[in-house]
PDB file of N, CA and C in Angstrom:
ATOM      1  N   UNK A   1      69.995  34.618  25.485  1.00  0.00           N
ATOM      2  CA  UNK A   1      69.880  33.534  24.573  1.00  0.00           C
ATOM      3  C   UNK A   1      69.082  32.381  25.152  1.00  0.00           C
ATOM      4  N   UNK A   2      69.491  32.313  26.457  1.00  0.00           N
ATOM      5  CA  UNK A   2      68.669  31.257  27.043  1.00  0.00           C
ATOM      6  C   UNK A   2      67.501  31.283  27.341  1.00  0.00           C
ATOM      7  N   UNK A   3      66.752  32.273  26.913  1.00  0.00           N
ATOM      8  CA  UNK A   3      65.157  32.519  27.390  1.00  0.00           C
ATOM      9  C   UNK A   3      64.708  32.947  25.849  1.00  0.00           C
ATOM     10  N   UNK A   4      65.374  32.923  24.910  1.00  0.00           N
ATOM     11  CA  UNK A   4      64.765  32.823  23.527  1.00  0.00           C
ATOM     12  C   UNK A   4      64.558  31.097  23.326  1.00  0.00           C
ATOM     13  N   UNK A   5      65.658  30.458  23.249  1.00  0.00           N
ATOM     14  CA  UNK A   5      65.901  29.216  23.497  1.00  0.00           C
ATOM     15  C   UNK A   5      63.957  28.429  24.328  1.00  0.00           C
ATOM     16  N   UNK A   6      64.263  28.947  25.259  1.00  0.00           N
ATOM     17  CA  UNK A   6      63.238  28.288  26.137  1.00  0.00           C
ATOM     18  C   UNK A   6      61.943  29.037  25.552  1.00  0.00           C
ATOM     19  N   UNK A   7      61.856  30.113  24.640  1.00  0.00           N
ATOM     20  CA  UNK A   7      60.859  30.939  24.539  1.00  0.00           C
ATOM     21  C   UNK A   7      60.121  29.835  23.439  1.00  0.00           C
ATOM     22  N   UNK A   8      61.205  29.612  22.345  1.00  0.00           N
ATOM     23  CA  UNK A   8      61.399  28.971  21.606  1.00  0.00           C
ATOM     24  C   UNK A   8      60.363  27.265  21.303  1.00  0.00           C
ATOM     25  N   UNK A   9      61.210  27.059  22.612  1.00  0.00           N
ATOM     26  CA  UNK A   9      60.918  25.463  22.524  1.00  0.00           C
ATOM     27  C   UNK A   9      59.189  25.552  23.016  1.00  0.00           C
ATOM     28  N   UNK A  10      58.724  26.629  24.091  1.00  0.00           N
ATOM     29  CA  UNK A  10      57.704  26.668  24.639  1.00  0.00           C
ATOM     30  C   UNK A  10      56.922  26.809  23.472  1.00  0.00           C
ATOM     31  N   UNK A  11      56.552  27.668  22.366  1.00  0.00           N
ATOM     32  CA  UNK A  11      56.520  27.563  21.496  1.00  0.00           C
ATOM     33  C   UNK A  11      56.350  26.623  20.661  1.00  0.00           C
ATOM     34  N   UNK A  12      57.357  26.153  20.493  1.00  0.00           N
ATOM     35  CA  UNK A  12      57.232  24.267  19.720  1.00  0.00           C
ATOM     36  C   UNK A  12      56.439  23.258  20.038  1.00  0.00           C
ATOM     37  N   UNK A  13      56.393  23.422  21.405  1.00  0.00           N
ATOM     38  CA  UNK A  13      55.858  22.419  22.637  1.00  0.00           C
ATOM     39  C   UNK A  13      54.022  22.724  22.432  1.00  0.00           C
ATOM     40  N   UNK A  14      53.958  24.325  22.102  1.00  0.00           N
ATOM     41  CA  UNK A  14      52.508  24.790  22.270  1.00  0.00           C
ATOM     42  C   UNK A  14      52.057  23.900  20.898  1.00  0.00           C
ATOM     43  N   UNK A  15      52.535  24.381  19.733  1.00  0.00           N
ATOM     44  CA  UNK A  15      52.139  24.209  18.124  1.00  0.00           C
ATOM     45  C   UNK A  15      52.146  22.837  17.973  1.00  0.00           C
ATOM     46  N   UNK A  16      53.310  21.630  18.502  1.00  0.00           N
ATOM     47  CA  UNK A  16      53.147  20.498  18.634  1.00  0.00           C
ATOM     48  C   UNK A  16      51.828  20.114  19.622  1.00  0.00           C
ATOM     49  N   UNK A  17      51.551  20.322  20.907  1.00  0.00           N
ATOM     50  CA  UNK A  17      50.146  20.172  21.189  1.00  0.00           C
ATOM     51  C   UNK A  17      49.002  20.573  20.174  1.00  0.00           C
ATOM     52  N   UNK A  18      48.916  21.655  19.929  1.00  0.00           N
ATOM     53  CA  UNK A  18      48.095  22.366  18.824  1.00  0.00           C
ATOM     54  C   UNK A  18      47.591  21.194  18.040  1.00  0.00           C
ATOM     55  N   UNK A  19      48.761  20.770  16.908  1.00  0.00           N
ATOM     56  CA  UNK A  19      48.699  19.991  15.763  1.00  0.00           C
ATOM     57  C   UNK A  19      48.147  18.510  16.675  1.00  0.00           C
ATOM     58  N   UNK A  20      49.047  18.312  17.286  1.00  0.00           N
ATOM     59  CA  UNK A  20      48.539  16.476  18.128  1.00  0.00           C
ATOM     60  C   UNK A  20      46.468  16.951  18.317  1.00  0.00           C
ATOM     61  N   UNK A  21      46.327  17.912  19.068  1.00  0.00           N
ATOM     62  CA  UNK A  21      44.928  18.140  18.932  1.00  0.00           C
ATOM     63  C   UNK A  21      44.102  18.504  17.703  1.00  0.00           C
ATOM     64  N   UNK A  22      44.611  19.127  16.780  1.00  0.00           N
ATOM     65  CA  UNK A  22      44.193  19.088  15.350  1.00  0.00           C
ATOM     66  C   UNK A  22      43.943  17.869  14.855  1.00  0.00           C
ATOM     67  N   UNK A  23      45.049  17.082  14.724  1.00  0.00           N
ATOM     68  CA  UNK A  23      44.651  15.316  14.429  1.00  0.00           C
ATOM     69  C   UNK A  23      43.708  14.552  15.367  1.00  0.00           C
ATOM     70  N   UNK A  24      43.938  14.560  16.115  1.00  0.00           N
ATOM     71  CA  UNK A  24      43.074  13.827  17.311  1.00  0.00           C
ATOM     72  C   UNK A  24      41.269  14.487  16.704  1.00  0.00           C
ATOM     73  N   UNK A  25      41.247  15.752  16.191  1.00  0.00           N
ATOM     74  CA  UNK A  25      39.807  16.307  15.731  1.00  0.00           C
ATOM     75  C   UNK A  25      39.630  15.905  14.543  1.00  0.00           C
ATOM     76  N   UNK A  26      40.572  15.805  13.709  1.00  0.00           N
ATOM     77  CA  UNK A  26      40.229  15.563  12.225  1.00  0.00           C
ATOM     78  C   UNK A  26      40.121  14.285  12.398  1.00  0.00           C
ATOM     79  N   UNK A  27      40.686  13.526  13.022  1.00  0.00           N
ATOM     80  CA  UNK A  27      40.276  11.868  12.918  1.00  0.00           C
ATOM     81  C   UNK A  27      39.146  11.731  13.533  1.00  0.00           C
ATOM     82  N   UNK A  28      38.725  12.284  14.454  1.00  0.00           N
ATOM     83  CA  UNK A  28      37.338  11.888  15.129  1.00  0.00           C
ATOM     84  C   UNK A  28      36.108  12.450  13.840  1.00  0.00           C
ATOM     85  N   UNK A  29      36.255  13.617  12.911  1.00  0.00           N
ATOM     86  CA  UNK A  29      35.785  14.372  12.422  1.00  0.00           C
ATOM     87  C   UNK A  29      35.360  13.289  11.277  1.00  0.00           C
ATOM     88  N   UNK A  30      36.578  12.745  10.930  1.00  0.00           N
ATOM     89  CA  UNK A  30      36.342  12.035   9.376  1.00  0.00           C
ATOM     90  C   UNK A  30      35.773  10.526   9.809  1.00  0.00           C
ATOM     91  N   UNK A  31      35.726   9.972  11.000  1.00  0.00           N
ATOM     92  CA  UNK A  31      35.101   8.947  11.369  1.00  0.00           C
ATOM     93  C   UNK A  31      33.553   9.489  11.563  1.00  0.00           C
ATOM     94  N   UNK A  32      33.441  10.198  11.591  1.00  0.00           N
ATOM     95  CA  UNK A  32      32.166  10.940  12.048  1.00  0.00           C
ATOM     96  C   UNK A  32      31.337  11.082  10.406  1.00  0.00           C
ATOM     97  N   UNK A  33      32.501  11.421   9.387  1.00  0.00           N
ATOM     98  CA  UNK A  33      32.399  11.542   7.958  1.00  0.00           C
ATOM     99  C   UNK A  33      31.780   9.815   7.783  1.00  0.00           C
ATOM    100  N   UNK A  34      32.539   9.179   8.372  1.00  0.00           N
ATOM    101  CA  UNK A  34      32.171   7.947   7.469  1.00  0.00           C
ATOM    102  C   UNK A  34      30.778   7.208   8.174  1.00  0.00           C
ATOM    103  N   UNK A  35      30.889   7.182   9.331  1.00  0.00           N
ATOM    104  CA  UNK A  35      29.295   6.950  10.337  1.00  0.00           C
ATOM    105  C   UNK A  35      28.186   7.732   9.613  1.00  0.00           C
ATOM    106  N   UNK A  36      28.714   9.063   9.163  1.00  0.00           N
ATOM    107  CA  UNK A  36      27.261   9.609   8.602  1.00  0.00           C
ATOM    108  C   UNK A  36      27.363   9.304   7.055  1.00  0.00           C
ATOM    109  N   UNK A  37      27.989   8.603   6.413  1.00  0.00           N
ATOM    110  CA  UNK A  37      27.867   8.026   4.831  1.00  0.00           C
ATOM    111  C   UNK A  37      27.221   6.824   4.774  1.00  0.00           C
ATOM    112  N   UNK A  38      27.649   6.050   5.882  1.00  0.00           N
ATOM    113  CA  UNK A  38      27.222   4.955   6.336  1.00  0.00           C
ATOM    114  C   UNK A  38      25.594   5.052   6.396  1.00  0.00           C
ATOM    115  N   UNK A  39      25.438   5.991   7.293  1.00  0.00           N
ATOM    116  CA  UNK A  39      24.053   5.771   7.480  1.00  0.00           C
ATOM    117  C   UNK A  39      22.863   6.412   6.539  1.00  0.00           C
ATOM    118  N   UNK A  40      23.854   7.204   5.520  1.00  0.00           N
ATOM    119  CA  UNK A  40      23.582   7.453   4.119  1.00  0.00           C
ATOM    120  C   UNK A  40      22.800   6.768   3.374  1.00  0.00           C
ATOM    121  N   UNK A  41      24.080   5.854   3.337  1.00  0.00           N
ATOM    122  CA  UNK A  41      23.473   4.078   2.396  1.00  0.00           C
ATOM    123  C   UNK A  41      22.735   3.749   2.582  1.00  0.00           C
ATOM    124  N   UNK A  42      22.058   3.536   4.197  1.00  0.00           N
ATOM    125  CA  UNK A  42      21.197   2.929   4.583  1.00  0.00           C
ATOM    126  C   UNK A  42      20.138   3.358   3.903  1.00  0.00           C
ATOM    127  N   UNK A  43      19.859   4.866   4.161  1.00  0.00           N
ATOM    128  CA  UNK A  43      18.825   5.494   4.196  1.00  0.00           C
ATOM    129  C   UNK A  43      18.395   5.281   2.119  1.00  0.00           C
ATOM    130  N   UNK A  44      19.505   5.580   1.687  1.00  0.00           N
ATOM    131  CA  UNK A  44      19.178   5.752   0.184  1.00  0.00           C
ATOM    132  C   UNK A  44      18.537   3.931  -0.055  1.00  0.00           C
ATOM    133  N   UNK A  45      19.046   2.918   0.774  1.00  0.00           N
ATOM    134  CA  UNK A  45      18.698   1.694   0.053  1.00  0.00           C
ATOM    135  C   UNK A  45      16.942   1.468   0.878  1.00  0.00           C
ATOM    136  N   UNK A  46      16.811   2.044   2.219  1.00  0.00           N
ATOM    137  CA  UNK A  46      15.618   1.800   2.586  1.00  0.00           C
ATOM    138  C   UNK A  46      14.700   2.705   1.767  1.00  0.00           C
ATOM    139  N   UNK A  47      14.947   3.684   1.207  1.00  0.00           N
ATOM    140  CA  UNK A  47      14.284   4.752   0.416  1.00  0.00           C
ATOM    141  C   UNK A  47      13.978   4.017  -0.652  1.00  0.00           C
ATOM    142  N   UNK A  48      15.109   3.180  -1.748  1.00  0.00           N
ATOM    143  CA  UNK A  48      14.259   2.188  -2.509  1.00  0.00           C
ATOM    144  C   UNK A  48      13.139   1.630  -2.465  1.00  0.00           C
ATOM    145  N   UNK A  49      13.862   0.798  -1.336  1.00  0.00           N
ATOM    146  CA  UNK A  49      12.870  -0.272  -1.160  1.00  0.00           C
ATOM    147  C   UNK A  49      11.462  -0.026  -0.677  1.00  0.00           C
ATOM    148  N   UNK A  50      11.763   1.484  -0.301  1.00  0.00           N
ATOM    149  CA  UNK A  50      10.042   2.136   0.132  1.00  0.00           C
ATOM    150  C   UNK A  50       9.442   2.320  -1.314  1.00  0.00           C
ATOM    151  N   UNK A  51      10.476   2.907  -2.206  1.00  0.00           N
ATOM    152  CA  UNK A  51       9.883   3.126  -3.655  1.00  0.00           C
ATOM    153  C   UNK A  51       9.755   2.256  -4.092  1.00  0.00           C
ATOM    154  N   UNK A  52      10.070   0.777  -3.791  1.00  0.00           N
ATOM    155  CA  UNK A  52       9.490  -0.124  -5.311  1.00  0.00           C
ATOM    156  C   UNK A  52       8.367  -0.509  -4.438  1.00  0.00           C
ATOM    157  N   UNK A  53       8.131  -0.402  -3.171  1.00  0.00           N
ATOM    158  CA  UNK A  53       6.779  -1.058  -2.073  1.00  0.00           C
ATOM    159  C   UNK A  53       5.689  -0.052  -2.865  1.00  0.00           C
ATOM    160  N   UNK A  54       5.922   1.389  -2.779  1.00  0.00           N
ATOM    161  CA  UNK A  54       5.017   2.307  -3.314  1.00  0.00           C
ATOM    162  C   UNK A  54       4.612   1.676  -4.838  1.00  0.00           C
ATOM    163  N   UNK A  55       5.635   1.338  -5.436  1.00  0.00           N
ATOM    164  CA  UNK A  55       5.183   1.058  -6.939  1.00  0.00           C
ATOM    165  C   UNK A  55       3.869  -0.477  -7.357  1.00  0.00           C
ATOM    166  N   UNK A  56       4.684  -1.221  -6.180  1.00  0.00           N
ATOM    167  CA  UNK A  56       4.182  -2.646  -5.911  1.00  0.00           C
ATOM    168  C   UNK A  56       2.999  -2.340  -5.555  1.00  0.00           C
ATOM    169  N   UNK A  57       2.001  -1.752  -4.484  1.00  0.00           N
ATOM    170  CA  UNK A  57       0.686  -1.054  -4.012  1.00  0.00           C
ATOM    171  C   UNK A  57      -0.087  -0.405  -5.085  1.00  0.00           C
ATOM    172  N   UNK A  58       0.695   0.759  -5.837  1.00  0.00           N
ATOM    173  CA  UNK A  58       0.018   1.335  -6.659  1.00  0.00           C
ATOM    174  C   UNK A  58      -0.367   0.697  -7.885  1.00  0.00           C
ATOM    175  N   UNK A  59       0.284  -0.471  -8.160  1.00  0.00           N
ATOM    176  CA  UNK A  59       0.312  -1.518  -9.187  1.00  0.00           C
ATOM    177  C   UNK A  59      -1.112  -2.230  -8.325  1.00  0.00           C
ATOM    178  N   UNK A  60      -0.673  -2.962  -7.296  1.00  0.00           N
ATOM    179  CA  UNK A  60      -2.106  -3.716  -6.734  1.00  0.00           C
ATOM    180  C   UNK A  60      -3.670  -2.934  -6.296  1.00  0.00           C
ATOM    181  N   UNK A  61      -3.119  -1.668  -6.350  1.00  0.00           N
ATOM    182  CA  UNK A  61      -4.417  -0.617  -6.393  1.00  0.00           C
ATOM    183  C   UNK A  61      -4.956  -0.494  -7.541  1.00  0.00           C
ATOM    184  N   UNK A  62      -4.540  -0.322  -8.547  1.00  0.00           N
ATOM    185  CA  UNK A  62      -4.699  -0.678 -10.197  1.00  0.00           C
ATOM    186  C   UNK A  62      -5.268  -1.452 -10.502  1.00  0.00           C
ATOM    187  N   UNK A  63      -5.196  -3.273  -9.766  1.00  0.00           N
ATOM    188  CA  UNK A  63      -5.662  -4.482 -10.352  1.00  0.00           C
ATOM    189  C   UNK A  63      -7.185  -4.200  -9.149  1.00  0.00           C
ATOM    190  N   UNK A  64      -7.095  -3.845  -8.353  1.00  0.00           N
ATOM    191  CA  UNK A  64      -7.864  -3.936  -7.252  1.00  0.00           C
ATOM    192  C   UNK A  64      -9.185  -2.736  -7.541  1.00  0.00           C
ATOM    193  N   UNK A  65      -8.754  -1.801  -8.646  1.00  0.00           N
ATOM    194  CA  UNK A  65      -9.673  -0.571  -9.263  1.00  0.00           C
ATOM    195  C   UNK A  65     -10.938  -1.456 -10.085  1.00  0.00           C
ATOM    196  N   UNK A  66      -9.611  -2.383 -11.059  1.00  0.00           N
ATOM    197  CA  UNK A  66     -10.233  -2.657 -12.399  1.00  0.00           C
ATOM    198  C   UNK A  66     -11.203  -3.860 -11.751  1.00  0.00           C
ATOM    199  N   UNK A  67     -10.875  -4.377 -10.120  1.00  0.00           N
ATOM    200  CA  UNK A  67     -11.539  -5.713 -10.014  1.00  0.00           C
ATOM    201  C   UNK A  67     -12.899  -5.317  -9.422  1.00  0.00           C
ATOM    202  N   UNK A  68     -12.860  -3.928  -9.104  1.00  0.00           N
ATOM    203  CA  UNK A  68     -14.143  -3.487  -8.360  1.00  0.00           C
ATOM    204  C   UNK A  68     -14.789  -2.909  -9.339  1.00  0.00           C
ATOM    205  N   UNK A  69     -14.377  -2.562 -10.743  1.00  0.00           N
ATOM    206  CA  UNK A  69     -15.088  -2.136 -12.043  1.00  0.00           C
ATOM    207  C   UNK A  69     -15.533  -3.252 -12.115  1.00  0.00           C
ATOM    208  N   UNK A  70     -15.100  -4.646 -12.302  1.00  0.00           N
ATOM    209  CA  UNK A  70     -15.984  -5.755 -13.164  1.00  0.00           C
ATOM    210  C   UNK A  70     -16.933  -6.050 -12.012  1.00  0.00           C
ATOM    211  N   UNK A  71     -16.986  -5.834 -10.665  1.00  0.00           N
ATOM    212  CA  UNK A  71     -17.888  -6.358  -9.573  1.00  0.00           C
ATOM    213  C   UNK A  71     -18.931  -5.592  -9.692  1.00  0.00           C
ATOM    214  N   UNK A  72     -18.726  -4.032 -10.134  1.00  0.00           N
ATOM    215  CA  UNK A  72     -19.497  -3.603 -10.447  1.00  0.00           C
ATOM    216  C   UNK A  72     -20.646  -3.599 -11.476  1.00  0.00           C
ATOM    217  N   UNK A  73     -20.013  -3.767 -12.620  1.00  0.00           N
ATOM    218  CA  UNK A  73     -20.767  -4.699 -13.674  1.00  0.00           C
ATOM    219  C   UNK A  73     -21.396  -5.561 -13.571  1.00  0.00           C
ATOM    220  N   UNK A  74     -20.687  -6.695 -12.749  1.00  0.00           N
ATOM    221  CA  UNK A  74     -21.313  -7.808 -12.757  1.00  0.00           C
ATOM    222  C   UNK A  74     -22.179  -7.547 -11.244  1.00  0.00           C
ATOM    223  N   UNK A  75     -22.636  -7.004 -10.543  1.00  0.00           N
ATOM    224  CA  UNK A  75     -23.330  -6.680  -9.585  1.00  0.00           C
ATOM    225  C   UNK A  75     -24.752  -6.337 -10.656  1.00  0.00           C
ATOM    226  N   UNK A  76     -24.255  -4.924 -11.761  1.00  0.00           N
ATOM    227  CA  UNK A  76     -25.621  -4.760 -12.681  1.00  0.00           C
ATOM    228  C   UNK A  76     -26.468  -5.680 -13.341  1.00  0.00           C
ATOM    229  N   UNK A  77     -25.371  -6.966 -13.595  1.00  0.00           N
ATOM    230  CA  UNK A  77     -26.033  -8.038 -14.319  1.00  0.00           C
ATOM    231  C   UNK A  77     -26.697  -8.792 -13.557  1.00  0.00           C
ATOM    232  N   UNK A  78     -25.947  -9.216 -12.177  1.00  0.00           N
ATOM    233  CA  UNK A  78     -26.758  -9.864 -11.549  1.00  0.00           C
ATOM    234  C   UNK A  78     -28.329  -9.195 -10.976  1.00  0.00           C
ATOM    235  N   UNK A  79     -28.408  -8.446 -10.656  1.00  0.00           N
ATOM    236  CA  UNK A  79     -29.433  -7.045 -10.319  1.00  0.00           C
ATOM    237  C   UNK A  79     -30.382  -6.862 -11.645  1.00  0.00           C
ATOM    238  N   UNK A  80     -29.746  -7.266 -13.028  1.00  0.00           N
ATOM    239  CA  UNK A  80     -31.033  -7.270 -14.204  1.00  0.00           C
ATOM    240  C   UNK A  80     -31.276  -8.532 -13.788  1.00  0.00           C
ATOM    241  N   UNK A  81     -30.455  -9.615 -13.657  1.00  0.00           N
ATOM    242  CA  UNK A  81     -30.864 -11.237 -13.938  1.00  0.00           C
ATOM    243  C   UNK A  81     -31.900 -11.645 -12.709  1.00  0.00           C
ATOM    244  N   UNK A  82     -31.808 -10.553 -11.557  1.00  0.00           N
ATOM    245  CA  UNK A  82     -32.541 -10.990 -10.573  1.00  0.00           C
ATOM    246  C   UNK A  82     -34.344 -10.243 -10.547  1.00  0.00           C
ATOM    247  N   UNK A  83     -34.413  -9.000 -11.441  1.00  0.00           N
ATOM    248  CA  UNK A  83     -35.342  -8.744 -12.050  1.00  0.00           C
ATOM    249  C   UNK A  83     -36.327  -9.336 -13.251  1.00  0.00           C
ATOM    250  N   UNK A  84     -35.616 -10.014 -14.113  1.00  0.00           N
ATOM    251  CA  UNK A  84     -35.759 -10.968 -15.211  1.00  0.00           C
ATOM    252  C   UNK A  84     -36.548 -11.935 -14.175  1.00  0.00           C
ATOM    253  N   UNK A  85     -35.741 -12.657 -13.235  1.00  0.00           N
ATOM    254  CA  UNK A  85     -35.959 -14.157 -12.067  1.00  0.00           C
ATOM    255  C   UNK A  85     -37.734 -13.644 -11.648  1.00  0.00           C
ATOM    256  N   UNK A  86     -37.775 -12.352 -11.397  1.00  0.00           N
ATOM    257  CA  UNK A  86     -38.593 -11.645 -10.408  1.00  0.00           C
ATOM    258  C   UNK A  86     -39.578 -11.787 -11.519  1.00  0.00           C
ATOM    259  N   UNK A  87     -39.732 -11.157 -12.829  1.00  0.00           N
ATOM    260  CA  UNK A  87     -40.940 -10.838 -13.452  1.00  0.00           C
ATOM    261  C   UNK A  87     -41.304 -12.429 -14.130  1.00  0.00           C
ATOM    262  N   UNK A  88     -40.432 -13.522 -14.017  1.00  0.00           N
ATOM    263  CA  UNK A  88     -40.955 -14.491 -14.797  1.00  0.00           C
ATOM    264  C   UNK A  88     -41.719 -15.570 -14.189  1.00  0.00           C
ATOM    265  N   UNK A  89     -41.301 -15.052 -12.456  1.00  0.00           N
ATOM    266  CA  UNK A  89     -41.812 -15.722 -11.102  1.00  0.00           C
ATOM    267  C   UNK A  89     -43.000 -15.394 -10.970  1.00  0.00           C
ATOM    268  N   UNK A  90     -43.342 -13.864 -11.561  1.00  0.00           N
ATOM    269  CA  UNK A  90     -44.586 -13.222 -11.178  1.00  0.00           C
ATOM    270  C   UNK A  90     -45.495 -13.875 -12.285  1.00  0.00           C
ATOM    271  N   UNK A  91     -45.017 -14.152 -13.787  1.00  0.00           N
ATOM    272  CA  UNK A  91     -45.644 -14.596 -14.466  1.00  0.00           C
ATOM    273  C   UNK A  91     -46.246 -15.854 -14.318  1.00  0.00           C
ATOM    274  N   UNK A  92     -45.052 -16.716 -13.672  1.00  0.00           N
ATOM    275  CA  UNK A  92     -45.434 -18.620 -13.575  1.00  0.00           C
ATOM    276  C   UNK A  92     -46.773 -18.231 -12.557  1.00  0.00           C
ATOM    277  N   UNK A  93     -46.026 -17.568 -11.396  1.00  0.00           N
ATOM    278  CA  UNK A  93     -47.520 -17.405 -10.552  1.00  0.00           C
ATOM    279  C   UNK A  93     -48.768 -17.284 -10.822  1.00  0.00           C
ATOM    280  N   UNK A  94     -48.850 -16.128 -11.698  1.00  0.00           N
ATOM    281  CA  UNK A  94     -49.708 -15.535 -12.690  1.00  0.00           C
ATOM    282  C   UNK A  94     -50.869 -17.092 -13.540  1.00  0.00           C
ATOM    283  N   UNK A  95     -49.591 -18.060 -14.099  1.00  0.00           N
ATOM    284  CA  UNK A  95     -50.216 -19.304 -14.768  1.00  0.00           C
ATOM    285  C   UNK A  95     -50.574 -19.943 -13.893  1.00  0.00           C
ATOM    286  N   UNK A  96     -49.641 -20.204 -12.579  1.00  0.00           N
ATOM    287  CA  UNK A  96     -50.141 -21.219 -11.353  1.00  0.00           C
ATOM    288  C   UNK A  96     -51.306 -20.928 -11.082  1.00  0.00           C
ATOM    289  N   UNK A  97     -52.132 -19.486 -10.729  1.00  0.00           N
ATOM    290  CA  UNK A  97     -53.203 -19.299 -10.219  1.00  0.00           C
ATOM    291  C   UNK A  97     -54.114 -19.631 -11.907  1.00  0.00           C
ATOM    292  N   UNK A  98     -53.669 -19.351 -12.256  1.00  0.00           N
ATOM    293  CA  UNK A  98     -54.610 -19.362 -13.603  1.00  0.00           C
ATOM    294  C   UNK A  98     -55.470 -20.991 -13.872  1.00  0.00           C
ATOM    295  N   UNK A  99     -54.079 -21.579 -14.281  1.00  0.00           N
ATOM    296  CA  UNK A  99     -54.222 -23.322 -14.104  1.00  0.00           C
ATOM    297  C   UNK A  99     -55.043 -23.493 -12.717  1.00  0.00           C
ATOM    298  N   UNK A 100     -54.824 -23.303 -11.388  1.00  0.00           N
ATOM    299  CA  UNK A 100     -55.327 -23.620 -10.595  1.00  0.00           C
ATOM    300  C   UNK A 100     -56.478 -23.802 -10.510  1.00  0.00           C
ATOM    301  N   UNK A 101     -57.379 -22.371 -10.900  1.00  0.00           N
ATOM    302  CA  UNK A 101     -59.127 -21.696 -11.660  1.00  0.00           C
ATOM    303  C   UNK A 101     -59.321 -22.692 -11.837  1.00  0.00           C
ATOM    304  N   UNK A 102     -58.730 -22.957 -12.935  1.00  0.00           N
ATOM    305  CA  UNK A 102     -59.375 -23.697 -14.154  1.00  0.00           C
ATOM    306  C   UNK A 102     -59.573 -24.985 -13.399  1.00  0.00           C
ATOM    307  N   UNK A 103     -58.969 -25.438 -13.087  1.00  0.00           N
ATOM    308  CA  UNK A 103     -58.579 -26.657 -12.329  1.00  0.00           C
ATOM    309  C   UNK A 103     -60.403 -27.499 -10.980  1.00  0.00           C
ATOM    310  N   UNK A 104     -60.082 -26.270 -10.570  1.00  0.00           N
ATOM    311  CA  UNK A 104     -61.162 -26.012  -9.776  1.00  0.00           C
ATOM    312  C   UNK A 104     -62.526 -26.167 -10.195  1.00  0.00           C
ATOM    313  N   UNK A 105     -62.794 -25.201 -11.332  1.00  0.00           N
ATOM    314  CA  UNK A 105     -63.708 -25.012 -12.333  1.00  0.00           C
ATOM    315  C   UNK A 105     -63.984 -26.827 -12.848  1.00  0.00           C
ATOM    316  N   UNK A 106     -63.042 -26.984 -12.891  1.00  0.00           N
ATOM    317  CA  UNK A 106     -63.000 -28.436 -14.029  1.00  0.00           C
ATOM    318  C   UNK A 106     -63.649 -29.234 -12.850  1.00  0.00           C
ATOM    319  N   UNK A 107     -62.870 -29.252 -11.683  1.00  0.00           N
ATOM    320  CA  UNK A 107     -63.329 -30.401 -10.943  1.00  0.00           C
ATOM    321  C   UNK A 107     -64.848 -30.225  -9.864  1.00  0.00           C
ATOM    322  N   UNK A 108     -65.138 -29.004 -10.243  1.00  0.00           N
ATOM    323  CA  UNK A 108     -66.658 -28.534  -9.706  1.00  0.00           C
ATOM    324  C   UNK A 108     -67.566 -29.013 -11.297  1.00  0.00           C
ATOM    325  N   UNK A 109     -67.197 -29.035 -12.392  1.00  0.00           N
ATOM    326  CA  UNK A 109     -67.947 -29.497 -13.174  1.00  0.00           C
ATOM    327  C   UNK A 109     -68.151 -30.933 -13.293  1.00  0.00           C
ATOM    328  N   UNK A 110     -67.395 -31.451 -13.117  1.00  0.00           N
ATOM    329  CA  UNK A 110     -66.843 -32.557 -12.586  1.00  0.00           C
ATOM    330  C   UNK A 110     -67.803 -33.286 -11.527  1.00  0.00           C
ATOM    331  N   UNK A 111     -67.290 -32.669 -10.521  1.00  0.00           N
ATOM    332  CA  UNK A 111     -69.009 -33.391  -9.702  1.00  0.00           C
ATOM    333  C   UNK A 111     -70.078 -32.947  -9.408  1.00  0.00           C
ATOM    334  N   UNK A 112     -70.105 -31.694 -10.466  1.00  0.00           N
ATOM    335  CA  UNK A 112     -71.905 -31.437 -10.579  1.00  0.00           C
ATOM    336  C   UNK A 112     -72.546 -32.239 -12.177  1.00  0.00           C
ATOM    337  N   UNK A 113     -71.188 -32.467 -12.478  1.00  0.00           N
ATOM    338  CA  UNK A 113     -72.005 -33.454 -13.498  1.00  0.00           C
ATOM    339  C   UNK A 113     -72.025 -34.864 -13.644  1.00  0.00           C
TER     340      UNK A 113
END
């Protein structure tokens, strides 16, 4: 009887360690649960905030498309207006030398007469 007894308690003694180490794992386990939820959150709220940055860029890439469309345009206009500048320069020239002739002409008649 006395070595069932002791068989017994050895027994008890084992399954009570057992369980004390079962808890001692499940608590480290579920802290481990909550450190990695934790860093969950993080991740899901920095993931936002990467997505509204992405949205914010692709929005200023948009304004930044349409602003290099009108530069472009207005690059063509300036580029006709500087052709227009060019052929009306060539023209005044065109009169400057013309007037000038004449000018010449006038003032050689001028003192040959």
């Amino acid at each position: 009887m006395q070595s069932d007894k002791e068989k017994l308690l050895a027994e008890k003694f084992m399954l009570v360690t057992q369980t004390h180490t079962a808890v001692i794992e499940s608590n480290r386990l579920q802290d481990q649960v909550c450190e990695l939820m934790g860093k969950q959150n993080e991740l899901k709220i920095k993931n936002e905030n990467l997505s509204d940055a992405v949205e914010k860029f692709r929005g200023q890439v948009s304004v930044l498309k349409q602003d290099l469309e009108v530069s472009a345009n207005d690059k063509g206009a300036v580029e006709e207006e500087l052709l227009r500048v060019g052929e009306a320069r060539a023209a005044t020239e065109l009169d400057l030398a013309v007037v000038s002739k004449e000018k010449m002409r006038l003032e050689e008649e001028m003192q040959a007469g």
